[in-house]
Protein backbone atom coordinates (compact mmCIF):
# COMPACT_ATOMS: atom_id res chain seq x y z
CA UNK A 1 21.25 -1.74 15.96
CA UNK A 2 17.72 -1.06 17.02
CA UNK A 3 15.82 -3.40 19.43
CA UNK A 4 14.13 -6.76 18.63
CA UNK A 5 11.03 -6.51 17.14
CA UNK A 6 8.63 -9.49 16.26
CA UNK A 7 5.26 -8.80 13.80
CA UNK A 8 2.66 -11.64 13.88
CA UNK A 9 0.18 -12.34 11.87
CA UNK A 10 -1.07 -8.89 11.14
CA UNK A 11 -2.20 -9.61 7.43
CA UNK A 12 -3.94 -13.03 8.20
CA UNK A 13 -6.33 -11.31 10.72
CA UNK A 14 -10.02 -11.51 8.17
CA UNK A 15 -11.05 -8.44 6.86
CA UNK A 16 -14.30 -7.14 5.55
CA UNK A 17 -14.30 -5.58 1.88
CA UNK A 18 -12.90 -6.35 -1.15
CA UNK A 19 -9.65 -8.02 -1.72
CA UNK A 20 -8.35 -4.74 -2.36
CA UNK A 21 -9.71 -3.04 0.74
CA UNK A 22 -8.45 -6.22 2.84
CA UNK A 23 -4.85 -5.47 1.75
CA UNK A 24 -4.73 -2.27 2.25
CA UNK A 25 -5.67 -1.88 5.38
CA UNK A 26 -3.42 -5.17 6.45
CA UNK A 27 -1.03 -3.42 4.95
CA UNK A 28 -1.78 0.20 7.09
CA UNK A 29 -1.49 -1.67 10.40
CA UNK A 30 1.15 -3.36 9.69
CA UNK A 31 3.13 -0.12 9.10
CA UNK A 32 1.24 1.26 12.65
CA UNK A 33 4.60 -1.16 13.96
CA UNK A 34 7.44 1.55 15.40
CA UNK A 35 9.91 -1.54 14.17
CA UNK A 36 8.53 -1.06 10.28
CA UNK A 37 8.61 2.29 9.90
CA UNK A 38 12.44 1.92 11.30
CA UNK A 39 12.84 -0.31 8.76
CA UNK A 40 11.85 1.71 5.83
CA UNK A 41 13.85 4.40 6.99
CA UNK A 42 17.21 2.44 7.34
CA UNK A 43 16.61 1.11 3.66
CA UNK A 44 16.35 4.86 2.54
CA UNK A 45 19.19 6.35 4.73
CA UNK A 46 21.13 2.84 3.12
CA UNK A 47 20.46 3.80 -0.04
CA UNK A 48 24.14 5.52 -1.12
CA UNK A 49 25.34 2.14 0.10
CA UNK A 50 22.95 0.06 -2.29
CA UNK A 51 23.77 2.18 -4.89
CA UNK A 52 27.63 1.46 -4.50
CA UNK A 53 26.81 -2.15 -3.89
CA UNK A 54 24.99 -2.21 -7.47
CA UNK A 55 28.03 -0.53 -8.86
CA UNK A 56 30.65 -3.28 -7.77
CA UNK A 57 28.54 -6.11 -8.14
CA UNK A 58 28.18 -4.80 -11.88
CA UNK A 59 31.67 -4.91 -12.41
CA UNK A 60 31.75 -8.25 -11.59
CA UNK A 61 31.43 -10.45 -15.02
CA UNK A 62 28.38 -12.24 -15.12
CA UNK A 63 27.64 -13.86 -18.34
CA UNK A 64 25.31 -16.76 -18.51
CA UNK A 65 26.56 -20.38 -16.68
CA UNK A 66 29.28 -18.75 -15.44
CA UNK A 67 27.56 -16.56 -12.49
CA UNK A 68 30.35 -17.91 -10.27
CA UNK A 69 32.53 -15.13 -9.13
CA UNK A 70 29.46 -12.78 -8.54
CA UNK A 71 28.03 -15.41 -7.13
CA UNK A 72 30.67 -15.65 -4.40
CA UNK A 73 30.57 -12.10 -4.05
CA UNK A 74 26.91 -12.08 -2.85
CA UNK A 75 27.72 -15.76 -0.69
CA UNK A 76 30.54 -13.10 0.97
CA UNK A 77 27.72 -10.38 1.67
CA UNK A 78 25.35 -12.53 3.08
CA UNK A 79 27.41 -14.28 5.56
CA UNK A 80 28.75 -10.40 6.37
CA UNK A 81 25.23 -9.52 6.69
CA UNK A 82 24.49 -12.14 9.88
CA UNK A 83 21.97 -14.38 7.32
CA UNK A 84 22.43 -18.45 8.54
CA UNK A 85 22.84 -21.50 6.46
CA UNK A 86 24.76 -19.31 3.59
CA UNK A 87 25.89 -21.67 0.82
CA UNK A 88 25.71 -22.18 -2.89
CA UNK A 89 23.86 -25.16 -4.01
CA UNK A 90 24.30 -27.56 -7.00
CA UNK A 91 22.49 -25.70 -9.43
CA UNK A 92 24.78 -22.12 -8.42
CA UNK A 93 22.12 -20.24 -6.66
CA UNK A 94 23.51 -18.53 -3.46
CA UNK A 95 20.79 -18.76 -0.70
CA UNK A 96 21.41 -17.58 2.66
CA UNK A 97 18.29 -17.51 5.74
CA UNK A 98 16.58 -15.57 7.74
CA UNK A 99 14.85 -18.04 10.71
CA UNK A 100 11.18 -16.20 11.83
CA UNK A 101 9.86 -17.67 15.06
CA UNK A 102 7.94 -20.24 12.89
CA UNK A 103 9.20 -22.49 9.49
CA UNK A 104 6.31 -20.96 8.10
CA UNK A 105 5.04 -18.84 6.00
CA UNK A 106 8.32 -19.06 4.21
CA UNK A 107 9.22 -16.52 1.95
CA UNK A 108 11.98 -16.45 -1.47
CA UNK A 109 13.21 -13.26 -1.70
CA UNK A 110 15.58 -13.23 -5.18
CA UNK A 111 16.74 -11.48 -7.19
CA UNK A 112 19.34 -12.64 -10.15
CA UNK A 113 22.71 -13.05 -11.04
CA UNK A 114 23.27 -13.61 -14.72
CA UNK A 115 23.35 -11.01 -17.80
CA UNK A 116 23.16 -11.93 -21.39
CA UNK A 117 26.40 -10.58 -22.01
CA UNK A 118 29.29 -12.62 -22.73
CA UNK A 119 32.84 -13.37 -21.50
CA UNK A 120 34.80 -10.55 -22.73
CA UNK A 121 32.30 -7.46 -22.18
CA UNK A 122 33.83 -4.38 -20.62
CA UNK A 123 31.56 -4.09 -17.69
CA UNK A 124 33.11 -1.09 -16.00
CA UNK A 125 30.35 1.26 -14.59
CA UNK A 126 30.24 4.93 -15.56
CA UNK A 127 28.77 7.81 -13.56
CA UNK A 128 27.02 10.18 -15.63
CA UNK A 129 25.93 12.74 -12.81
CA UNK A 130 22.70 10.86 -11.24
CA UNK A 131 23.09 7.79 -14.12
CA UNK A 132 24.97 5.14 -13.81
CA UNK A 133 26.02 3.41 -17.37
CA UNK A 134 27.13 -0.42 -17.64
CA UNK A 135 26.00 -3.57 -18.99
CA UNK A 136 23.41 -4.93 -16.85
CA UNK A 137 23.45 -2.20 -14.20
CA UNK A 138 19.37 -2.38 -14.25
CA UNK A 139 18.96 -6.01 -14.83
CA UNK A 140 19.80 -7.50 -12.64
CA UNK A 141 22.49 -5.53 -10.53
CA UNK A 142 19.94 -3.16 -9.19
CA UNK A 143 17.79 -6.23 -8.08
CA UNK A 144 20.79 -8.20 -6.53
CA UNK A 145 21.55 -4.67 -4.50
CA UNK A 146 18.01 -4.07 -3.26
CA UNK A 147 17.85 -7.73 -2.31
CA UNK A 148 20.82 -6.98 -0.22
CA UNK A 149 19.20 -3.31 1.05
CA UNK A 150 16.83 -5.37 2.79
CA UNK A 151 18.76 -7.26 4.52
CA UNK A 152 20.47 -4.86 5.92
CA UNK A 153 17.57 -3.03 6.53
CA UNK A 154 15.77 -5.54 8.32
CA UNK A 155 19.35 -6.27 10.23
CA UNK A 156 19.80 -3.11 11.55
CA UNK A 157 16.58 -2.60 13.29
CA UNK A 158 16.42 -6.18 14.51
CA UNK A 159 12.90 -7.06 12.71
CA UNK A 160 12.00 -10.29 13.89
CA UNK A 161 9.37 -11.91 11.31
CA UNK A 162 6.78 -14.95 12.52
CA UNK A 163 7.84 -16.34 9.05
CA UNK A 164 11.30 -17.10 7.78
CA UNK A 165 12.85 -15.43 4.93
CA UNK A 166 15.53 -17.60 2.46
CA UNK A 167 17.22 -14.56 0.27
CA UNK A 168 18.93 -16.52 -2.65
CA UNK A 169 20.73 -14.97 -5.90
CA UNK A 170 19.78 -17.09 -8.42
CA UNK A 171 21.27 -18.71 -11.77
CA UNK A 172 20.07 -19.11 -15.03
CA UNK A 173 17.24 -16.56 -15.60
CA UNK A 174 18.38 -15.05 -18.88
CA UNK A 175 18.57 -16.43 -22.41
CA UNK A 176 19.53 -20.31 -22.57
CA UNK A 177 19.53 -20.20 -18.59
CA UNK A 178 16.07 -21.61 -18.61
CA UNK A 179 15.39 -19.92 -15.27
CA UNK A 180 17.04 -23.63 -13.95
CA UNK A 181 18.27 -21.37 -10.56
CA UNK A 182 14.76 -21.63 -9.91
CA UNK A 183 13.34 -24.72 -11.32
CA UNK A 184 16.43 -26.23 -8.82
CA UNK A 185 14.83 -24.33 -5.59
CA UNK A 186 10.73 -25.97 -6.63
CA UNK A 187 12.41 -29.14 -7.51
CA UNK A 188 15.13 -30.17 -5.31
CA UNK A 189 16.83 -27.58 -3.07
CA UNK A 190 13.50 -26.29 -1.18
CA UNK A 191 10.73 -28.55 -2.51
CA UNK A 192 7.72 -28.87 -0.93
CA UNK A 193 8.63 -25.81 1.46
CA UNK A 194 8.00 -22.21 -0.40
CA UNK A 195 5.21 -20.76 0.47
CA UNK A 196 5.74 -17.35 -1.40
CA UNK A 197 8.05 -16.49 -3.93
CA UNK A 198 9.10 -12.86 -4.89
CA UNK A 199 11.60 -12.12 -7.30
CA UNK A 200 13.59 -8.43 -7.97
CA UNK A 201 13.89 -7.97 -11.57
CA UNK A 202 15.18 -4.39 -13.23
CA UNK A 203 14.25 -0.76 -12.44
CA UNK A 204 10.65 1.27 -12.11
CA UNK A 205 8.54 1.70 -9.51
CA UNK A 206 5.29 -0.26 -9.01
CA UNK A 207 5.37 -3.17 -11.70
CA UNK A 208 3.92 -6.01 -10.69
CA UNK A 209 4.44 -8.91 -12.69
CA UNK A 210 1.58 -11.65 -11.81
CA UNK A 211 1.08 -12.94 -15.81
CA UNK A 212 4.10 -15.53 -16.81
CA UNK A 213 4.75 -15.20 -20.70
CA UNK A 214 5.28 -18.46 -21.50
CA UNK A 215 8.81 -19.31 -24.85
CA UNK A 216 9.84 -21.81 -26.61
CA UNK A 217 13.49 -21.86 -27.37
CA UNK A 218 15.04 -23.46 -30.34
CA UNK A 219 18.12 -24.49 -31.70
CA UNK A 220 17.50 -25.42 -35.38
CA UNK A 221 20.47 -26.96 -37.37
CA UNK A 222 20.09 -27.85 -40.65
CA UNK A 223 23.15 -30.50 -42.08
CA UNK A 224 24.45 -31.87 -45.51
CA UNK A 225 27.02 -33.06 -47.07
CA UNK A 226 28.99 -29.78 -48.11
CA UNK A 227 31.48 -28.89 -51.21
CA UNK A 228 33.15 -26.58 -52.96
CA UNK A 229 30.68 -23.99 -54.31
CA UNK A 230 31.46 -24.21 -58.02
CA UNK A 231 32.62 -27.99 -58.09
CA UNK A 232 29.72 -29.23 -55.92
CA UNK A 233 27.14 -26.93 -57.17
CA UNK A 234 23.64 -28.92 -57.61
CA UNK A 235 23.57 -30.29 -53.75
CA UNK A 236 21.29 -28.79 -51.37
CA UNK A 237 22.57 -26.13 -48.87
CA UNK A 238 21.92 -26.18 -45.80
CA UNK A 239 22.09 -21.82 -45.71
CA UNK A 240 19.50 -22.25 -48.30
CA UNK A 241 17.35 -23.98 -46.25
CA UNK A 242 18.10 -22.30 -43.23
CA UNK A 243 17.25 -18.43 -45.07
CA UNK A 244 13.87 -20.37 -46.23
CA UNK A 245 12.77 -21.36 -42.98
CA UNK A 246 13.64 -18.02 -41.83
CA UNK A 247 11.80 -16.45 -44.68
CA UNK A 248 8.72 -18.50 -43.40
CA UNK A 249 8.86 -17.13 -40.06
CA UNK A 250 9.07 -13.82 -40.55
CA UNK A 251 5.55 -14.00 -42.65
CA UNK A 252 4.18 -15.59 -39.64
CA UNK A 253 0.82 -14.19 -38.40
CA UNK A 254 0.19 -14.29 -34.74
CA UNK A 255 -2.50 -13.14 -32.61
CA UNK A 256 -2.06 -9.34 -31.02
CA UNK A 257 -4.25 -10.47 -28.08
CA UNK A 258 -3.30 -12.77 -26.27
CA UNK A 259 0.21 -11.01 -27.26
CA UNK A 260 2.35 -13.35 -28.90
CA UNK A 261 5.57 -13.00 -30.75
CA UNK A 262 8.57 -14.58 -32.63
CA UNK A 263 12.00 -13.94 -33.31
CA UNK A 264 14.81 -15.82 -35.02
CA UNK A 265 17.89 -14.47 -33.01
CA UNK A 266 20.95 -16.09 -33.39
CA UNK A 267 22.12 -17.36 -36.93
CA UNK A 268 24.81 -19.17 -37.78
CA UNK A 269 26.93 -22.08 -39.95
CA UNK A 270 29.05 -22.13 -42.76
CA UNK A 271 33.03 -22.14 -43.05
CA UNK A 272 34.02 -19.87 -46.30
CA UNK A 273 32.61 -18.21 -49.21
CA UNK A 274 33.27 -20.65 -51.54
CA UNK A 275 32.27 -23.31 -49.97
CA UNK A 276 28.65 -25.11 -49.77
CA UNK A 277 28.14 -25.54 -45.98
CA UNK A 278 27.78 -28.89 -44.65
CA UNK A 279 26.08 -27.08 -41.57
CA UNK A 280 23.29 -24.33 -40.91
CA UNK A 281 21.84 -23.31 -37.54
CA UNK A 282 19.51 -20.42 -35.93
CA UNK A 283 18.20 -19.85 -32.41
CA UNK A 284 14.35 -19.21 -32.85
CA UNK A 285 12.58 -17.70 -29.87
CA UNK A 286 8.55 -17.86 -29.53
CA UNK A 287 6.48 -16.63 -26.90
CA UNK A 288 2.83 -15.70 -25.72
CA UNK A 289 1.06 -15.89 -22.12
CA UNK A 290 -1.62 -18.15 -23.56
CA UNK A 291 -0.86 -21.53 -23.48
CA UNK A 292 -2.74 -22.42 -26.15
CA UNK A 293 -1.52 -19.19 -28.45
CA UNK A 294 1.85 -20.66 -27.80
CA UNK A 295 0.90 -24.43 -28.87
CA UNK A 296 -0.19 -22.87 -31.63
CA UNK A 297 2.46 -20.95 -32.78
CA UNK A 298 5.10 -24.06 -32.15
CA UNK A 299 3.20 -26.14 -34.23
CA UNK A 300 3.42 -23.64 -36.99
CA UNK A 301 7.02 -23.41 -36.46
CA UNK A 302 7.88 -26.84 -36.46
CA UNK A 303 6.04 -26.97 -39.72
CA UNK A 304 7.59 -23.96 -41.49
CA UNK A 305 11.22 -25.92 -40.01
CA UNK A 306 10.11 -29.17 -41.58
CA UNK A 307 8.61 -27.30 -45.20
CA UNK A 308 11.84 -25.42 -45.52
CA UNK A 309 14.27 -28.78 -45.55
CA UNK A 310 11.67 -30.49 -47.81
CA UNK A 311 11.72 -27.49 -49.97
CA UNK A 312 15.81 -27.47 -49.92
CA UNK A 313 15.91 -31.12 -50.85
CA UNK A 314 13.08 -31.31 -53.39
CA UNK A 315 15.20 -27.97 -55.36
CA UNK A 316 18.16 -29.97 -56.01
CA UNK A 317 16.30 -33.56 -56.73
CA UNK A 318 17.55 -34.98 -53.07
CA UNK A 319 21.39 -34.68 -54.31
CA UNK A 320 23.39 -34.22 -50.98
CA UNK A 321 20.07 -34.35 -48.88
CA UNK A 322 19.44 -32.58 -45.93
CA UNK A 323 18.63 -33.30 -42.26
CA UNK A 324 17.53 -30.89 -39.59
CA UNK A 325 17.40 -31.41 -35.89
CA UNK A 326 15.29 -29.01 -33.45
CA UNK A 327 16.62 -28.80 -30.23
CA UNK A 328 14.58 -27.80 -27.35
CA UNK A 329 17.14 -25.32 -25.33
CA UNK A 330 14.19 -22.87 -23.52
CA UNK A 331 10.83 -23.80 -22.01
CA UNK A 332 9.27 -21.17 -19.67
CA UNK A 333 5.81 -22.37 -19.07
CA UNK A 334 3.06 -19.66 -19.21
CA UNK A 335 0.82 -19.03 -15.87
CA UNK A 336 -1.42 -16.65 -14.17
CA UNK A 337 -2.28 -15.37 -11.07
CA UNK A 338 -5.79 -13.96 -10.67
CA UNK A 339 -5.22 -10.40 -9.33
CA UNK A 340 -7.10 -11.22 -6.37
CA UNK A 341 -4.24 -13.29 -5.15
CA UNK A 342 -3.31 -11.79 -1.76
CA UNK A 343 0.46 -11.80 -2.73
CA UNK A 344 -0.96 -9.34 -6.08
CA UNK A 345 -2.93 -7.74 -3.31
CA UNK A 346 -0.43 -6.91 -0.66
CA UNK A 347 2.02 -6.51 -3.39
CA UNK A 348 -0.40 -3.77 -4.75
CA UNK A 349 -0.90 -2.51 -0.94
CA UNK A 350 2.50 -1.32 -0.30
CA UNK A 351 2.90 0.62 -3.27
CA UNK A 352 -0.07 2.11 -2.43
CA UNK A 353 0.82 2.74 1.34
CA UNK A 354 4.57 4.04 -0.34
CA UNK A 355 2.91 6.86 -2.16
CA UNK A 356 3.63 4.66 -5.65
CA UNK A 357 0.99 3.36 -8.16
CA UNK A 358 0.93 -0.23 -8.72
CA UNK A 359 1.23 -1.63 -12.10
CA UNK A 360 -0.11 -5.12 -12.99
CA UNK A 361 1.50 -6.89 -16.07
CA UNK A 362 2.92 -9.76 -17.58
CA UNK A 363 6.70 -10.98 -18.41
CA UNK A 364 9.29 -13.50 -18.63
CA UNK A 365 10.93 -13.85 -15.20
CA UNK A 366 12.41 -16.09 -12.58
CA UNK A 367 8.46 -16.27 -11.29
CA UNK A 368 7.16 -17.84 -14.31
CA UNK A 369 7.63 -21.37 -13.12
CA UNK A 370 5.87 -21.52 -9.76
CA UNK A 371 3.29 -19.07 -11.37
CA UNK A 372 2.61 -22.09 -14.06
CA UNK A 373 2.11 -24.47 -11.32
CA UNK A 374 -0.30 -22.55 -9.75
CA UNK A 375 1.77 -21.37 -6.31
CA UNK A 376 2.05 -17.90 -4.83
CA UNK A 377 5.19 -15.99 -7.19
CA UNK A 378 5.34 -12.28 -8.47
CA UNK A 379 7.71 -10.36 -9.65
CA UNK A 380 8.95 -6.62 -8.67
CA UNK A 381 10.89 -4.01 -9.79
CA UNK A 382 13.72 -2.23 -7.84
CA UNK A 383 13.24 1.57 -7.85
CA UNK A 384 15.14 4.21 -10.40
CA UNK A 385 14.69 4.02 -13.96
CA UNK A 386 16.51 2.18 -16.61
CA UNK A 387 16.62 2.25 -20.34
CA UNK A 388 18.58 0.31 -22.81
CA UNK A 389 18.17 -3.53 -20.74
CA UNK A 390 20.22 -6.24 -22.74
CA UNK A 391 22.36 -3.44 -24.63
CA UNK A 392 25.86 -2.26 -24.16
CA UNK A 393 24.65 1.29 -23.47
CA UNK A 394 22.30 -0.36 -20.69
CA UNK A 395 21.63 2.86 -18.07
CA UNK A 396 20.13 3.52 -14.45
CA UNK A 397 19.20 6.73 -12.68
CA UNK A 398 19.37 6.69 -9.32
CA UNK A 399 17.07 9.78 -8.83
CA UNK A 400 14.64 8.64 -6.02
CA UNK A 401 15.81 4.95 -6.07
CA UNK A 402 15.39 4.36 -2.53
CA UNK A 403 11.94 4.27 -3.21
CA UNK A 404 12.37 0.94 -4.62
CA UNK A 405 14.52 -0.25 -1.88
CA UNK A 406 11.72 0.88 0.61
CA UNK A 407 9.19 -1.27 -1.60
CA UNK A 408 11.11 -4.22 -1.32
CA UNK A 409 11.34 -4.03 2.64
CA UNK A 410 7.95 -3.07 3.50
CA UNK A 411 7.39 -6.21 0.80
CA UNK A 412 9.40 -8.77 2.37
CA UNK A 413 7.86 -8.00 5.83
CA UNK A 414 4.63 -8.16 5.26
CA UNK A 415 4.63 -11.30 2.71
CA UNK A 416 6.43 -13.03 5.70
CA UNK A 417 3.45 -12.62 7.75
CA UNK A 418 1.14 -14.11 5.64
């Protein structure tokens, strides 16, 4: 079990040099600490055990608003794992805490529980010598088990932080989630008390993720009157005016830098062959990590929307005329963090200090909304390498993985002291 260790406030102490420099070397005596080092090398000698965690939380369905029986799962390990105050809150997130000797500086350490597969998916994990094969056996079941790693890491060898940690599993990061796990911890479950914010998010070593690409998230239905296709013929359609909209965004022209993209992804409506459709609908996502790129762009999409019913209508001289509502179902505000930041900085630092190379980028996480309101959030990866995120033939290698694990415990210690 290891004897009771307490770190102050090692990485608040001023430092001379660059922000860089300042980290670092934070960061190096920090890790001076018998009780660290420990740490780091109960989260390797773990790692077997985080691997087989990842494996059986994976097998555990998942799909998007209905995170519950994972969810329960993780509430289980938590409590199991000595964390206080373990409970699942309104919104679904599982949170369970980890008191320092202080409320403060209080650290979210997440990672979460939804895929974008649906009800139905065989989820069954297969070993494939060091690679494991399942839906959603990088993102997010690797995070989830890492998350849990440190825990037990920090458990075993009785770390005692001057901040406290609150580990939580959150809801609602993928797809039509909105990344409302989150919004419910800023707005209502923690408000007013986060002082850091660190999210676990898929496989690799080093990313960084301090640049929140901001989408839009549309459900676009277009409706009429519907008829028989020969009988009715002369009415406007609303799969006309659906493939015409669609036919406008694909000739969109966006901006390579700042990146920003488009995609119609989900399509939809009609009920035979013979039949004009009394309803049409797509799912239209649109994204960039400008802000104004991505006003932009949604004006240009609500146009192209509004063109294609007018279009439609104006074809068949306004017999059986159309209607089309836009529905707002994703809105993931965009945000930066300079890299200066000192949670980019220390972030950076114990890569470095690990032996890994840090890699600063952008992306669509569970950080983007207290990145866009200007508060202390990054995102990590967990160690190992994926390929094939958001498919069925979604893969992990656990070759070296505890590497990630290590990361994420050096991580959590050292944001906690901030």
């Amino acid at each position: 079990m290891g004897r009771l260790l307490c770190f102050w406030l090692l990485l608040a102490v001023p430092i001379r040099g660059t922000a860089q420099e300042s980290a670092a070397q934070a960061v190096a005596r920090l890790v001076q600490n018998g009780g660290v080092q420990a740490a780091l090398d109960a989260a390797k000698a773990n790692e077997p055990g985080t691997i087989e965690t990842e494996i059986k939380l994976c097998e555990i369905p998942a799909p998007g608003f209905k995170e519950a029986e994972r969810a329960n799962e993780v509430r289980r390990r938590f409590a199991e794992l000595g964390l206080l105050n373990v409970r699942i809150d309104k919104a679904g997130n599982v949170l369970g805490e980890r008191p320092g000797t202080a409320a403060h500086p209080h650290l979210v350490f997440s990672a979460h529980l939804d895929t974008v597969f649906p009800e139905g998916t065989d989820v069954h994990v297969k070993r494939d010598g060091p690679v494991l094969r399942g839906p959603g056996i990088s993102d997010d079941c690797r995070g989830l088990a890492v998350m849990l790693g440190v825990i037990r890491a920090l458990d075993e060898v009785k770390v005692s932080t001057p901040g406290s940690i609150t580990f939580v599993a959150t809801v609602g990061e993928e797809g039509l989630g909105n990344t409302r796990g989150v919004k419910h911890l800023y707005d209502r479950e923690l408000k007013g008390t986060i002082d850091r914010f660190v999210s676990v998010d898929g496989s690799g070593n080093g990313d960084i993720v301090h640049i929140a690409v901001g989408s839009k998230r549309y459900r676009v239905t277009y409706k009429g009157l519907g008829g028989h296709s020969y009988g009715a013929f002369g009415i406007a359609n609303p799969v006309h005016a659906l493939g015409r909209a669609i036919a406008k965004i694909s000739d969109f022209r966006v901006p390579a830098t700042p990146k920003t993209t488009f995609n119609v992804g989900v399509i939809g409506g009609g009920t035979s062959v013979n039949s004009i459709a009394f309803e049409a609908r797509m799912e239209v996502d649109i994204r960039s990590a400008d802000a104004a790129a991505l006003q932009s762009l949604d004006v240009t999409f609500h146009k192209a929307v509004d063109q294609a019913l007018l279009e439609e209508n104006e074809r068949w001289g306004n017999r059986g005329k159309l209607m089309v509502t836009k529905d707002l179902v994703g809105d993931r505000p965009p945000g930066q963090l300079v890299v200066d930041a000192p949670i980019v900085q220390i972030a950076a630092a114990v890569d470095r200090w690990l032996g890994l190379t840090p890699h600063l980028g952008e992306g669509s996480t569970d950080a983007n909304y207290p990145i866009s309101l200007g508060l202390a959030a990054i995102t990590v990866s967990a160690g190992g390498r994926g390929q094939g995120e958001h498919s069925l033939s979604e893969s992990f290698d656990v070759t070296d993985s505890w590497k990630g694990t290590q990361a994420a415990t050096l991580l959590a210690i050292a944001l906690s002291q901030l």
